[in-house]
PDB file of N, CA and C in Angstrom:
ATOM      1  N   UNK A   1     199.689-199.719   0.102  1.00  0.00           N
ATOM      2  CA  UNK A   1     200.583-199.771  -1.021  1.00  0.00           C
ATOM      3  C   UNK A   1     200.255-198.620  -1.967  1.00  0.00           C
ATOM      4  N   UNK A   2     201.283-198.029  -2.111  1.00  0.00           N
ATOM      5  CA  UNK A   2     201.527-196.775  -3.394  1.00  0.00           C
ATOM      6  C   UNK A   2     201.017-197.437  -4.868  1.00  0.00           C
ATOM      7  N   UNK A   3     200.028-196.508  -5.574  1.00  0.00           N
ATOM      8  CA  UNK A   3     199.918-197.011  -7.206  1.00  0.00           C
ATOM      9  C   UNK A   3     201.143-196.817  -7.545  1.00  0.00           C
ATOM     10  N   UNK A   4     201.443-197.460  -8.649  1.00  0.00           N
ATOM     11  CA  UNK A   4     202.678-196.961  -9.525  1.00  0.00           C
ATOM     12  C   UNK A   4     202.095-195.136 -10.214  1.00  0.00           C
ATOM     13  N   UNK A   5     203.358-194.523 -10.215  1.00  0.00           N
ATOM     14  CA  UNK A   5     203.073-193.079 -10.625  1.00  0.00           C
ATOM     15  C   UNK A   5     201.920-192.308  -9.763  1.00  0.00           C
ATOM     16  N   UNK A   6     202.032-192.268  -8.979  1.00  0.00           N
ATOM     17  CA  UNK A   6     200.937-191.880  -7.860  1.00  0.00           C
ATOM     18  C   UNK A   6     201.639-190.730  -7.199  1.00  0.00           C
ATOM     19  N   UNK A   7     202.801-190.337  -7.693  1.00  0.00           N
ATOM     20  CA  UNK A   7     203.811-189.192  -7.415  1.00  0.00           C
ATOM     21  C   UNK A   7     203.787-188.260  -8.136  1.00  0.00           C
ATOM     22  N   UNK A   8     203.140-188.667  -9.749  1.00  0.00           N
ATOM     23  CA  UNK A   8     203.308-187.583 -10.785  1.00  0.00           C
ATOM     24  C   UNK A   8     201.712-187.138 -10.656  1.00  0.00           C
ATOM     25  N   UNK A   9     202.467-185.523 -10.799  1.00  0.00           N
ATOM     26  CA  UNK A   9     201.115-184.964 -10.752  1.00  0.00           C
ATOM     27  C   UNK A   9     200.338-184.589 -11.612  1.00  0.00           C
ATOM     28  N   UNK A  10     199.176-184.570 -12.627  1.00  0.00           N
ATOM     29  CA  UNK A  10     198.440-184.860 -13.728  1.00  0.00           C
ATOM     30  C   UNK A  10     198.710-183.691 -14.061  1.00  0.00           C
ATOM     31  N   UNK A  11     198.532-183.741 -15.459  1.00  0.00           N
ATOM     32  CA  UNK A  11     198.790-182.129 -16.324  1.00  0.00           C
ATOM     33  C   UNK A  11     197.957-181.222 -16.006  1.00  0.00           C
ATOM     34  N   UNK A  12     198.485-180.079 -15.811  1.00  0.00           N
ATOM     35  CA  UNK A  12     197.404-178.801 -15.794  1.00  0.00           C
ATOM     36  C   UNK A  12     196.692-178.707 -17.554  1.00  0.00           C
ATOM     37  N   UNK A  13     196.965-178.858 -18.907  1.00  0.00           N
ATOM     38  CA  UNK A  13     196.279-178.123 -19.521  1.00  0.00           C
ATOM     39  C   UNK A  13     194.560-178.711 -19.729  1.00  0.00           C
ATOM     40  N   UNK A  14     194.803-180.103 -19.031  1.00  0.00           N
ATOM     41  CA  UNK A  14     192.623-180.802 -19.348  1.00  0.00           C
ATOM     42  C   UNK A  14     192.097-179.326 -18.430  1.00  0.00           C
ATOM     43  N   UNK A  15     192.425-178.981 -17.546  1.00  0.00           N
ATOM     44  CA  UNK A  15     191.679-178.377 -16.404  1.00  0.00           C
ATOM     45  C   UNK A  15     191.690-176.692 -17.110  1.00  0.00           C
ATOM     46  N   UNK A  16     192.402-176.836 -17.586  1.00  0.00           N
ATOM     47  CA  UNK A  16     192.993-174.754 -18.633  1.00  0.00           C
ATOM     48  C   UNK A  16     191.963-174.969 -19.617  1.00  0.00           C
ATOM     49  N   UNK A  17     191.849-176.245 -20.305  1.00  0.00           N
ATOM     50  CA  UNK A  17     191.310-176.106 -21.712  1.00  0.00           C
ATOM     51  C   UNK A  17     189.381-176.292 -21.115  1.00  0.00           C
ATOM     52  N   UNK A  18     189.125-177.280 -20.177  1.00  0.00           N
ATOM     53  CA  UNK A  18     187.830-176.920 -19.591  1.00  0.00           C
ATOM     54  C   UNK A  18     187.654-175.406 -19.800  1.00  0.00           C
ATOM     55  N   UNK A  19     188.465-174.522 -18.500  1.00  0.00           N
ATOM     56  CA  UNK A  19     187.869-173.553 -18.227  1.00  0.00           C
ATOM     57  C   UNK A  19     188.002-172.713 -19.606  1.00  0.00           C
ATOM     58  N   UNK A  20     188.883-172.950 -20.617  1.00  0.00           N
ATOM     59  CA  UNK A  20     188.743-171.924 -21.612  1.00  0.00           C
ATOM     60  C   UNK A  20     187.530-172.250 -22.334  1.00  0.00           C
ATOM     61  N   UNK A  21     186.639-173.215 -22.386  1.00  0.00           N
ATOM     62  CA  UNK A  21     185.466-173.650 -22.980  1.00  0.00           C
ATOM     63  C   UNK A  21     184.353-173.345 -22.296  1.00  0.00           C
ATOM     64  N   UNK A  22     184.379-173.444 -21.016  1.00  0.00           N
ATOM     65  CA  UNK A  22     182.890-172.585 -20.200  1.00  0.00           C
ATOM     66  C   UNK A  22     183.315-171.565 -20.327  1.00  0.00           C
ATOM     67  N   UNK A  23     184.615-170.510 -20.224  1.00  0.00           N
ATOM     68  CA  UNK A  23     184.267-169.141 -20.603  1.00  0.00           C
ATOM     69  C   UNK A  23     183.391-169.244 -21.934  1.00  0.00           C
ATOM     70  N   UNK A  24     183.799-169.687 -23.190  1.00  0.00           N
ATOM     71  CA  UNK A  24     183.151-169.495 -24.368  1.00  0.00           C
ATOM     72  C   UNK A  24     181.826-170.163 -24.160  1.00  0.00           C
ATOM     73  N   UNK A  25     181.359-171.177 -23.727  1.00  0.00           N
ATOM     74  CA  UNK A  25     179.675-171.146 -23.366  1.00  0.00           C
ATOM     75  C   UNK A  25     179.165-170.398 -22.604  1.00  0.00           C
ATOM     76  N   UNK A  26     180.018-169.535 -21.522  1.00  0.00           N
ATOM     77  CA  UNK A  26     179.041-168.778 -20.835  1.00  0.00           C
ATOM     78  C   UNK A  26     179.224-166.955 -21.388  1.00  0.00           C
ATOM     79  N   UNK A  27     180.231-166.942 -21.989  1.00  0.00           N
ATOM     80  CA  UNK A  27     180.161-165.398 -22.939  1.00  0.00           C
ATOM     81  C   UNK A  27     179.425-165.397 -24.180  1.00  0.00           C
ATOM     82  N   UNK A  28     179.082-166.989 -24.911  1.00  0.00           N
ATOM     83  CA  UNK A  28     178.300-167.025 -25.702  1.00  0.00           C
ATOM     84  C   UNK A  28     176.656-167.480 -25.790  1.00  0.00           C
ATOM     85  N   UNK A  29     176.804-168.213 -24.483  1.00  0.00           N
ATOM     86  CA  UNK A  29     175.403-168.006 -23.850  1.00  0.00           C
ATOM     87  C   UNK A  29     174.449-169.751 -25.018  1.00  0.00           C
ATOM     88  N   UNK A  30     175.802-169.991 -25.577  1.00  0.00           N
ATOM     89  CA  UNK A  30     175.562-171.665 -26.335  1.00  0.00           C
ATOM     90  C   UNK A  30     176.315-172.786 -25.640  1.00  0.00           C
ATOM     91  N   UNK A  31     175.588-173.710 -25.246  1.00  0.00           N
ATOM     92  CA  UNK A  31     176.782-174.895 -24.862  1.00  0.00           C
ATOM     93  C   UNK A  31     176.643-175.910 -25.949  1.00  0.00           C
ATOM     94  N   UNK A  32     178.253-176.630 -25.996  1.00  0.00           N
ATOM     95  CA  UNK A  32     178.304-177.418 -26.655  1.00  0.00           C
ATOM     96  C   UNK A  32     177.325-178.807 -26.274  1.00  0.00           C
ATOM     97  N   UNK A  33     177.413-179.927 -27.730  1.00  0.00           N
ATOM     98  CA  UNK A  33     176.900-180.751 -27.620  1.00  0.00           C
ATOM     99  C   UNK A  33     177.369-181.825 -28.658  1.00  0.00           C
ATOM    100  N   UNK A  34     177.183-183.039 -28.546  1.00  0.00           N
ATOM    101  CA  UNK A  34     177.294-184.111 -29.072  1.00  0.00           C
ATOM    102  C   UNK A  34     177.327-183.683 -30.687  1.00  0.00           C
ATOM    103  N   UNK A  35     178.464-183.908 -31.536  1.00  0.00           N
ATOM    104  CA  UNK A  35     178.598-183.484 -33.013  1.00  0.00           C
ATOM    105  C   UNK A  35     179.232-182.059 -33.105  1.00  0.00           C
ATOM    106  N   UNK A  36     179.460-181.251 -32.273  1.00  0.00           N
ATOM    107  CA  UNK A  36     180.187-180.191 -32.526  1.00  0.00           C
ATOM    108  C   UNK A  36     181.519-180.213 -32.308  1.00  0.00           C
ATOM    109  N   UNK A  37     182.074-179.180 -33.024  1.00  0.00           N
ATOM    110  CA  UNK A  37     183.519-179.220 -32.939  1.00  0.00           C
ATOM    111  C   UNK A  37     183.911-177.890 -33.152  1.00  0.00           C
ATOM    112  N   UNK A  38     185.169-177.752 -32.588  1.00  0.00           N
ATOM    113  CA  UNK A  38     185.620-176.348 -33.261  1.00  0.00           C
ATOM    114  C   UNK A  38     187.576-176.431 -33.349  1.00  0.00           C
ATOM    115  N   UNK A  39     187.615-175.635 -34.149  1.00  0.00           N
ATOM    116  CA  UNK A  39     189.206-175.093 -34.559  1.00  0.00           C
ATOM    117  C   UNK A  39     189.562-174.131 -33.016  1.00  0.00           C
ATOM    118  N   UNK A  40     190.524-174.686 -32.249  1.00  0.00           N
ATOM    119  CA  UNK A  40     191.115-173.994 -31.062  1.00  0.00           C
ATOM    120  C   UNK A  40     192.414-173.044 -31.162  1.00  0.00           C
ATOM    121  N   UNK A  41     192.523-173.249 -32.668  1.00  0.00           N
ATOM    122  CA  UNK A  41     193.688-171.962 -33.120  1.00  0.00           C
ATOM    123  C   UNK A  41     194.730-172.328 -32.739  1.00  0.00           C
ATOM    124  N   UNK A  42     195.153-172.817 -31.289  1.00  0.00           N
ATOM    125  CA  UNK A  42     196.884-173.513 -31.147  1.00  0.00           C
ATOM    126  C   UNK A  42     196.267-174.633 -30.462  1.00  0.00           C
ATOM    127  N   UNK A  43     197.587-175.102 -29.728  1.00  0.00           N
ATOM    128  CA  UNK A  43     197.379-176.639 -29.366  1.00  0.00           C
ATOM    129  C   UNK A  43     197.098-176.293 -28.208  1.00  0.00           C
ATOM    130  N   UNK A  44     196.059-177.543 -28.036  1.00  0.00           N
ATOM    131  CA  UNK A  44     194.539-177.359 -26.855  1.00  0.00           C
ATOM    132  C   UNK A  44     195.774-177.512 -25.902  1.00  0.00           C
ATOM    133  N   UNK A  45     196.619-178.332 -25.818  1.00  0.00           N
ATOM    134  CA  UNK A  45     197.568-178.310 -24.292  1.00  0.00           C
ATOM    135  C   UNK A  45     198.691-177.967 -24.159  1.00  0.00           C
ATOM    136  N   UNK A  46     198.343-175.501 -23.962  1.00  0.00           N
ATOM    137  CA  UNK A  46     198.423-174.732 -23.907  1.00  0.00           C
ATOM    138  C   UNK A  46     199.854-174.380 -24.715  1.00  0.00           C
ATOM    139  N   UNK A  47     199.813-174.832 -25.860  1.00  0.00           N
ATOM    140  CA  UNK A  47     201.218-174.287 -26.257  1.00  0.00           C
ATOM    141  C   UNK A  47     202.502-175.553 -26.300  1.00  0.00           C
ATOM    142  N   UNK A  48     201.826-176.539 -26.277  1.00  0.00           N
ATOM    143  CA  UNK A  48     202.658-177.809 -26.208  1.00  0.00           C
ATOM    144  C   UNK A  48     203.300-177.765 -27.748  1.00  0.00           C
ATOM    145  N   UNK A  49     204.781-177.380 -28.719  1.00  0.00           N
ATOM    146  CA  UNK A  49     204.504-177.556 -29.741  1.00  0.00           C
ATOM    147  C   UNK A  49     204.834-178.721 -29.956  1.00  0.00           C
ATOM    148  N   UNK A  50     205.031-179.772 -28.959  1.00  0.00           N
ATOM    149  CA  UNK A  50     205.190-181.802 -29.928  1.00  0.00           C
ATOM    150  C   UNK A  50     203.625-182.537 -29.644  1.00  0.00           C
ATOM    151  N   UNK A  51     202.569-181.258 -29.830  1.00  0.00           N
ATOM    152  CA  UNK A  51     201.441-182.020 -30.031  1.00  0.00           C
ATOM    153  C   UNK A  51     200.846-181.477 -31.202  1.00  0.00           C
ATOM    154  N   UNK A  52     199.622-182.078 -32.388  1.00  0.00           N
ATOM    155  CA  UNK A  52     199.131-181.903 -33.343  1.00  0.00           C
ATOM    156  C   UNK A  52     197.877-181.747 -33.144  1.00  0.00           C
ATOM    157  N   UNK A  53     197.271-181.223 -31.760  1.00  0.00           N
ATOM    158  CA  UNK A  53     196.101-181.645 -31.883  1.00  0.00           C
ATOM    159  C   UNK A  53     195.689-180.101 -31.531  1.00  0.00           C
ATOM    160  N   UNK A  54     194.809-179.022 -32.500  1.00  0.00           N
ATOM    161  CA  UNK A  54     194.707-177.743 -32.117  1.00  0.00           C
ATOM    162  C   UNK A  54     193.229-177.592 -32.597  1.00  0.00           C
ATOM    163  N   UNK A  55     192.646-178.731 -32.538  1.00  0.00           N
ATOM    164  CA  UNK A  55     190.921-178.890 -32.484  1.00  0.00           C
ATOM    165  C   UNK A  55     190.222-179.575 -31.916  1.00  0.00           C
ATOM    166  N   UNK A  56     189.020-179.735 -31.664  1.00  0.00           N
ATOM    167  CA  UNK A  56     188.052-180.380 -30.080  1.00  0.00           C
ATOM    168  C   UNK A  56     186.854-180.800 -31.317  1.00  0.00           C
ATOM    169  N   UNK A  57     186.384-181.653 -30.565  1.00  0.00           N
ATOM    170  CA  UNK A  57     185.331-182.500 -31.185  1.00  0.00           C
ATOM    171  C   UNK A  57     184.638-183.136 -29.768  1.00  0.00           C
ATOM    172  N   UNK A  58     183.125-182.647 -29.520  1.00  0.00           N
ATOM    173  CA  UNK A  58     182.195-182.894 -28.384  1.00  0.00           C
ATOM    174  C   UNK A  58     181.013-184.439 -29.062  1.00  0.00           C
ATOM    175  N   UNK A  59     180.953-184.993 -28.378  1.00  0.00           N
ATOM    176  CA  UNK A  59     180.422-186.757 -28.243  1.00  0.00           C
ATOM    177  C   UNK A  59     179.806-186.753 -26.867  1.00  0.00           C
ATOM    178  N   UNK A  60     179.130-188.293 -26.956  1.00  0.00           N
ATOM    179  CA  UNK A  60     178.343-188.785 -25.763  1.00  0.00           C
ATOM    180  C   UNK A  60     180.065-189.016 -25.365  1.00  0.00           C
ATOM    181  N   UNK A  61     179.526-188.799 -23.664  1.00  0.00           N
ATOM    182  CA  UNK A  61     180.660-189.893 -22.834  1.00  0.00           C
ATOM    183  C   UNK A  61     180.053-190.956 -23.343  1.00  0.00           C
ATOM    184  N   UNK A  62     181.084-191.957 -23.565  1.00  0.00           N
ATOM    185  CA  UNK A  62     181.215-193.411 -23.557  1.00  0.00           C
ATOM    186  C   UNK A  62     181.052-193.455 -22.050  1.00  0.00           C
ATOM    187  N   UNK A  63     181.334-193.116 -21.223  1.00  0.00           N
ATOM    188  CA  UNK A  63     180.815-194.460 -19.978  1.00  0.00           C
ATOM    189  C   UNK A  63     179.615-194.199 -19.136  1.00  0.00           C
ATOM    190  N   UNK A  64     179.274-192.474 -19.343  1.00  0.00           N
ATOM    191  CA  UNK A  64     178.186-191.687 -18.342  1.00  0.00           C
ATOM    192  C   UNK A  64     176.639-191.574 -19.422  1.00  0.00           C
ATOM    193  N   UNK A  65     176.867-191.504 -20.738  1.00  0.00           N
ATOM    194  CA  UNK A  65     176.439-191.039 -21.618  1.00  0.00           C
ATOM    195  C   UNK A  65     175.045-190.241 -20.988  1.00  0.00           C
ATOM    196  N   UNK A  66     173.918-190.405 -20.894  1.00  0.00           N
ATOM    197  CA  UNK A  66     172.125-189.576 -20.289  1.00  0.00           C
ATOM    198  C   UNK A  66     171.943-190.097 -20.063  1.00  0.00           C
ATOM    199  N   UNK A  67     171.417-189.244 -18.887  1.00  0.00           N
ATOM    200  CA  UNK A  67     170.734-189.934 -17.555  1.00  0.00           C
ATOM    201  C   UNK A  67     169.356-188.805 -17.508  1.00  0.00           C
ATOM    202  N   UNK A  68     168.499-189.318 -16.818  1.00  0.00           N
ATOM    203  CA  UNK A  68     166.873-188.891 -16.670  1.00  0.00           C
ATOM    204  C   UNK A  68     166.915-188.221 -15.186  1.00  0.00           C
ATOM    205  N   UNK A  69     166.589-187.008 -15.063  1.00  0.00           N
ATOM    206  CA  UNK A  69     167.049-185.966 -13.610  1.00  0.00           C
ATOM    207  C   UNK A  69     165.098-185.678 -13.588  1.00  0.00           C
ATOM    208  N   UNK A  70     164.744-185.385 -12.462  1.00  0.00           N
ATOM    209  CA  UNK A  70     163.474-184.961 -12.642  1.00  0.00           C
ATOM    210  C   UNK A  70     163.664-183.778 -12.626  1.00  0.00           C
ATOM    211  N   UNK A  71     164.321-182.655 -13.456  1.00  0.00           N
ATOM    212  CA  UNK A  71     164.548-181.250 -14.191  1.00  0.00           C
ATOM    213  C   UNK A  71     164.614-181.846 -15.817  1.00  0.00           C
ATOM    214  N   UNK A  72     164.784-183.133 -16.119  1.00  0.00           N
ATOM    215  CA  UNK A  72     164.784-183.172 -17.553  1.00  0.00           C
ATOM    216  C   UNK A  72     166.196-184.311 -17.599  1.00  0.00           C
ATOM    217  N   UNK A  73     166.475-184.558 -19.062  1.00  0.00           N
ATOM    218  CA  UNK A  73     167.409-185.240 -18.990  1.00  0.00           C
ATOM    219  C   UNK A  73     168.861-184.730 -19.332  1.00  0.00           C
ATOM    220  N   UNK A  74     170.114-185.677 -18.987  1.00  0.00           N
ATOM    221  CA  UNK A  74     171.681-184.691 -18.880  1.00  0.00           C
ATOM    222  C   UNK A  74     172.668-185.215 -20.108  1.00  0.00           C
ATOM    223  N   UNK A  75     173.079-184.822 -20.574  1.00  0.00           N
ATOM    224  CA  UNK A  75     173.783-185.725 -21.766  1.00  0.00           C
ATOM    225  C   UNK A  75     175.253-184.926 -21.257  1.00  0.00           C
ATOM    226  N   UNK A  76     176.147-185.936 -21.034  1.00  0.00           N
ATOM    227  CA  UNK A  76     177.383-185.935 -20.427  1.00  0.00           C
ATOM    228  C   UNK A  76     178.638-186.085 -21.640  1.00  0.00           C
ATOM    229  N   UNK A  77     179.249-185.237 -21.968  1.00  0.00           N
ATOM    230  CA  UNK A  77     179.799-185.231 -23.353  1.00  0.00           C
ATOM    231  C   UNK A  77     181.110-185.298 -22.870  1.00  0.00           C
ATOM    232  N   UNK A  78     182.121-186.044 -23.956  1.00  0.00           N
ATOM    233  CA  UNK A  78     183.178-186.464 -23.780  1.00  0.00           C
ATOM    234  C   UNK A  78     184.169-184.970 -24.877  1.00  0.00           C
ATOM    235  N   UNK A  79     185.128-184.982 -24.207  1.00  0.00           N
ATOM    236  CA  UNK A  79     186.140-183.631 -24.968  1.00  0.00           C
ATOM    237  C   UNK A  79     186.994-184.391 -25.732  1.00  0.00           C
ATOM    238  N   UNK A  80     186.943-184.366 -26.499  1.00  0.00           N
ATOM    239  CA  UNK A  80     188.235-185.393 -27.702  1.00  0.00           C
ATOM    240  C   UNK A  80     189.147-184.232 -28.460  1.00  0.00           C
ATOM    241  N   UNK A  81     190.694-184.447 -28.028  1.00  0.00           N
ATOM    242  CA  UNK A  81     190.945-183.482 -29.023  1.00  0.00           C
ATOM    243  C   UNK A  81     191.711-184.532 -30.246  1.00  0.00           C
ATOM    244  N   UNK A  82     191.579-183.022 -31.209  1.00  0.00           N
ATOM    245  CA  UNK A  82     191.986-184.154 -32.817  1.00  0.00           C
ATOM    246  C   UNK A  82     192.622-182.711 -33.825  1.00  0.00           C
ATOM    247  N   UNK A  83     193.195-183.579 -34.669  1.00  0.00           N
ATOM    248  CA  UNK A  83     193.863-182.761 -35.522  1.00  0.00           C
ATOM    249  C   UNK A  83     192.877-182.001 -36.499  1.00  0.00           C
ATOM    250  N   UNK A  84     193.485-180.967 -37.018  1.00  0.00           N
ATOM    251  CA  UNK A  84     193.163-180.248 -38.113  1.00  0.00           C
ATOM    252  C   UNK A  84     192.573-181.214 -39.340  1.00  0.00           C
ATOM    253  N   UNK A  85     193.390-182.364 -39.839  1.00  0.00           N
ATOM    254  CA  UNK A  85     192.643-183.065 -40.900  1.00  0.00           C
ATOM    255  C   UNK A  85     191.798-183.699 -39.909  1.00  0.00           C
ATOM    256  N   UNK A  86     191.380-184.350 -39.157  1.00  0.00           N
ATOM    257  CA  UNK A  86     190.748-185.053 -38.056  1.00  0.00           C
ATOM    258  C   UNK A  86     189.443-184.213 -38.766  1.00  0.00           C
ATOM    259  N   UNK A  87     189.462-182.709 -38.160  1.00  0.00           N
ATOM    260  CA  UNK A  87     188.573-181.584 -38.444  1.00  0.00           C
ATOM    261  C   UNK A  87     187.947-181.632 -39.783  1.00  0.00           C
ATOM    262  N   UNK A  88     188.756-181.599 -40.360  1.00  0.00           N
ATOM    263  CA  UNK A  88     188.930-181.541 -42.083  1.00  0.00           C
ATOM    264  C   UNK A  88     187.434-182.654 -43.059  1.00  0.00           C
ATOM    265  N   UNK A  89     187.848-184.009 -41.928  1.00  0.00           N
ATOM    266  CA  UNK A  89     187.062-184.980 -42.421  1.00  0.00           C
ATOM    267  C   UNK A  89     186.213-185.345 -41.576  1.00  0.00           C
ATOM    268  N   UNK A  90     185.806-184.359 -40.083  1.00  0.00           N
ATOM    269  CA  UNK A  90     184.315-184.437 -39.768  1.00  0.00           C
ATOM    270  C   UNK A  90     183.839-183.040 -40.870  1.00  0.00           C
ATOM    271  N   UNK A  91     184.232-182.345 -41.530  1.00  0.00           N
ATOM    272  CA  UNK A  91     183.560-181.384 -42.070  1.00  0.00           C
ATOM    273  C   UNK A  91     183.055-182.089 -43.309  1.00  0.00           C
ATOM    274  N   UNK A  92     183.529-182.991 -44.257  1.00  0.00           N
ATOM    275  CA  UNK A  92     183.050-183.683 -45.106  1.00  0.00           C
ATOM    276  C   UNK A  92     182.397-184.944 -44.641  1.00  0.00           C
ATOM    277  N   UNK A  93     182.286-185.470 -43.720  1.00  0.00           N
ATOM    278  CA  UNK A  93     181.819-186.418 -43.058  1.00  0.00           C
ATOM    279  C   UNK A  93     180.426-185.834 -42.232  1.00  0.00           C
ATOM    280  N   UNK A  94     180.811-186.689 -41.164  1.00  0.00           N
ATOM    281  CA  UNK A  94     180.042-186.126 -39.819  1.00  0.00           C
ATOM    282  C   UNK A  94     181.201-186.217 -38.569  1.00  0.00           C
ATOM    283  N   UNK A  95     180.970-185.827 -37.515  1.00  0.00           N
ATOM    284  CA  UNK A  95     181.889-185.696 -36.422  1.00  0.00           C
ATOM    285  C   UNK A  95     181.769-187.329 -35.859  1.00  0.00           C
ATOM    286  N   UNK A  96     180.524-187.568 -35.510  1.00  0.00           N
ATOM    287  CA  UNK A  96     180.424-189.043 -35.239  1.00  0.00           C
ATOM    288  C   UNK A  96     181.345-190.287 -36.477  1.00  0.00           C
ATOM    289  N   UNK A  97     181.321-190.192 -37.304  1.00  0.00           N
ATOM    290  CA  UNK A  97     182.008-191.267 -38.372  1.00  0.00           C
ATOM    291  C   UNK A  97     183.646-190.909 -38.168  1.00  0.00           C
ATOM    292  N   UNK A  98     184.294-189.625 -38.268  1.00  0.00           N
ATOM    293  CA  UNK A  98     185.220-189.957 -37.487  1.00  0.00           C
ATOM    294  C   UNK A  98     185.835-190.485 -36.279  1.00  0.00           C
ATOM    295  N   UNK A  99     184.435-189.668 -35.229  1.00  0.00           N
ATOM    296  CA  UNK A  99     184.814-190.254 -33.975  1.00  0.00           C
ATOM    297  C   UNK A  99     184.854-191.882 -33.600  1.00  0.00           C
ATOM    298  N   UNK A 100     183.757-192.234 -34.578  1.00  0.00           N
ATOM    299  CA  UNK A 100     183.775-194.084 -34.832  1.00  0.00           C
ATOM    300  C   UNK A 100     184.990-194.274 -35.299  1.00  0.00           C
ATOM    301  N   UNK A 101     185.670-193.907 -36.121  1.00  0.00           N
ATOM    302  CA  UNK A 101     186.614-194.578 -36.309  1.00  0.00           C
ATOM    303  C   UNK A 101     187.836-194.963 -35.898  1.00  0.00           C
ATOM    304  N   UNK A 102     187.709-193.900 -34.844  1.00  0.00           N
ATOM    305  CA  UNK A 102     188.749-193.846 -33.505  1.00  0.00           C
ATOM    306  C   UNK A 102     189.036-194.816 -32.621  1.00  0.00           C
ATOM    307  N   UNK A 103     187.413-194.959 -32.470  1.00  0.00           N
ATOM    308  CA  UNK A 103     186.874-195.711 -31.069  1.00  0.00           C
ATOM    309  C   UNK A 103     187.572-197.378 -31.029  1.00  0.00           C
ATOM    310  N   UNK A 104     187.996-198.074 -31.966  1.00  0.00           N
ATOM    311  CA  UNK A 104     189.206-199.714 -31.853  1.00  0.00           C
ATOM    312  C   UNK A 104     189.998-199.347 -31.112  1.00  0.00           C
ATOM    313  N   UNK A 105     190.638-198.138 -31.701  1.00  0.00           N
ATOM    314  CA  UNK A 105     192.072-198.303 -30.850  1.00  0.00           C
ATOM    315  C   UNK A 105     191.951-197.613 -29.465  1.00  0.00           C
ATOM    316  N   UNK A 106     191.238-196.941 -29.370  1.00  0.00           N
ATOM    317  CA  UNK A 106     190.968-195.613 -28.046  1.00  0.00           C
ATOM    318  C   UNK A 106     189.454-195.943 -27.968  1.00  0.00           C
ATOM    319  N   UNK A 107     188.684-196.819 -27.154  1.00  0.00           N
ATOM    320  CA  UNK A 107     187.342-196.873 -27.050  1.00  0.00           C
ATOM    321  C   UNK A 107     186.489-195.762 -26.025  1.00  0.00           C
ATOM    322  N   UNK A 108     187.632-195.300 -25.209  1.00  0.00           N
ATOM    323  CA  UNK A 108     187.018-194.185 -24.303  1.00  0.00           C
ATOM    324  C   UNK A 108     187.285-193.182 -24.859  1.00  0.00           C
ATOM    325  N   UNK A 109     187.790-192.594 -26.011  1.00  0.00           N
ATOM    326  CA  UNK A 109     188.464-191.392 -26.862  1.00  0.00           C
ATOM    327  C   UNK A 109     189.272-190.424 -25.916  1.00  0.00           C
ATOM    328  N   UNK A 110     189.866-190.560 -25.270  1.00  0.00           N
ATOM    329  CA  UNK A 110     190.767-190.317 -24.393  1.00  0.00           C
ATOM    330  C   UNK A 110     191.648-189.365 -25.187  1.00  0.00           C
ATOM    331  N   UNK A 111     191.809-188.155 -24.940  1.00  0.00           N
ATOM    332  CA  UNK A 111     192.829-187.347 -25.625  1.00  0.00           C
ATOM    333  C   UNK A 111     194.374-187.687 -25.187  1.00  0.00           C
ATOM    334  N   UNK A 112     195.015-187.873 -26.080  1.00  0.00           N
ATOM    335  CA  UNK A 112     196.934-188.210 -26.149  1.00  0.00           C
ATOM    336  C   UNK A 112     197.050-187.537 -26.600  1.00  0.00           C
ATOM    337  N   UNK A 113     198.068-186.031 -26.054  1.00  0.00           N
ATOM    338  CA  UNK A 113     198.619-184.900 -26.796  1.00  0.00           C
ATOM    339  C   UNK A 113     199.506-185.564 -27.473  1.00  0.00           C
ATOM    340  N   UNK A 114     200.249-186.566 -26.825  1.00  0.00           N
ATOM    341  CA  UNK A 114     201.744-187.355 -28.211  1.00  0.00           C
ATOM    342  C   UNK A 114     201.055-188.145 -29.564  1.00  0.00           C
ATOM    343  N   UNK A 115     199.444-187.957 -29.442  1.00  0.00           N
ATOM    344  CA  UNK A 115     199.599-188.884 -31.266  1.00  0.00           C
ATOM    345  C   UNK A 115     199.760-187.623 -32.474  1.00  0.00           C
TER     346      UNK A 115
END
């Protein structure tokens, strides 16, 4: 038996906006981590203009979060994108107290280009 929607094929921009982020950790030679964020200048999914979301905010995965490797341990970070005020009030905040406050309605912080 077929899933329902098992025909549609998943968006290209999660997989565009990855690779535009390891270019910038590996030309900057910094990787992100849990509490960072940055301003992505347009909308993370590539030019979509009925989305609001043209900033990223890095967290533990909720479901993988660190794990213990005998090279050391891995902290598995979740990509959340969020708006400009989103941005606005981890800059007067912290990134985590917004991202908590997310987490009722969206507990996996799952990016929706339509909110």
């Amino acid at each position: 038996m077929r899933a329902v929607g098992a025909d549609v094929e998943p968006p290209a921009w999660p997989r565009a906006l990855l690779d535009r982020l390891g270019s910038v950790v590996y030309s900057s030679g910094r990787p992100f981590g849990v509490g960072h964020r940055l301003d992505a200048v347009s909308q993370i999914t590539g030019g979509n203009p009925s989305t609001r979301l043209t900033c990223i905010a890095f967290t533990d995965d909720p479901e993988l979060g660190t794990i213990a490797t005998p090279n050391g341990s891995v902290t598995f970070l979740a990509v959340v994108g969020i708006t400009p005020d989103e941005l606005s009030a981890m800059k007067a905040s912290t990134t985590a107290t917004v991202l908590d406050a997310m987490r009722p309605a969206n507990p996996l912080l799952i990016t929706d280009p339509l909110r």
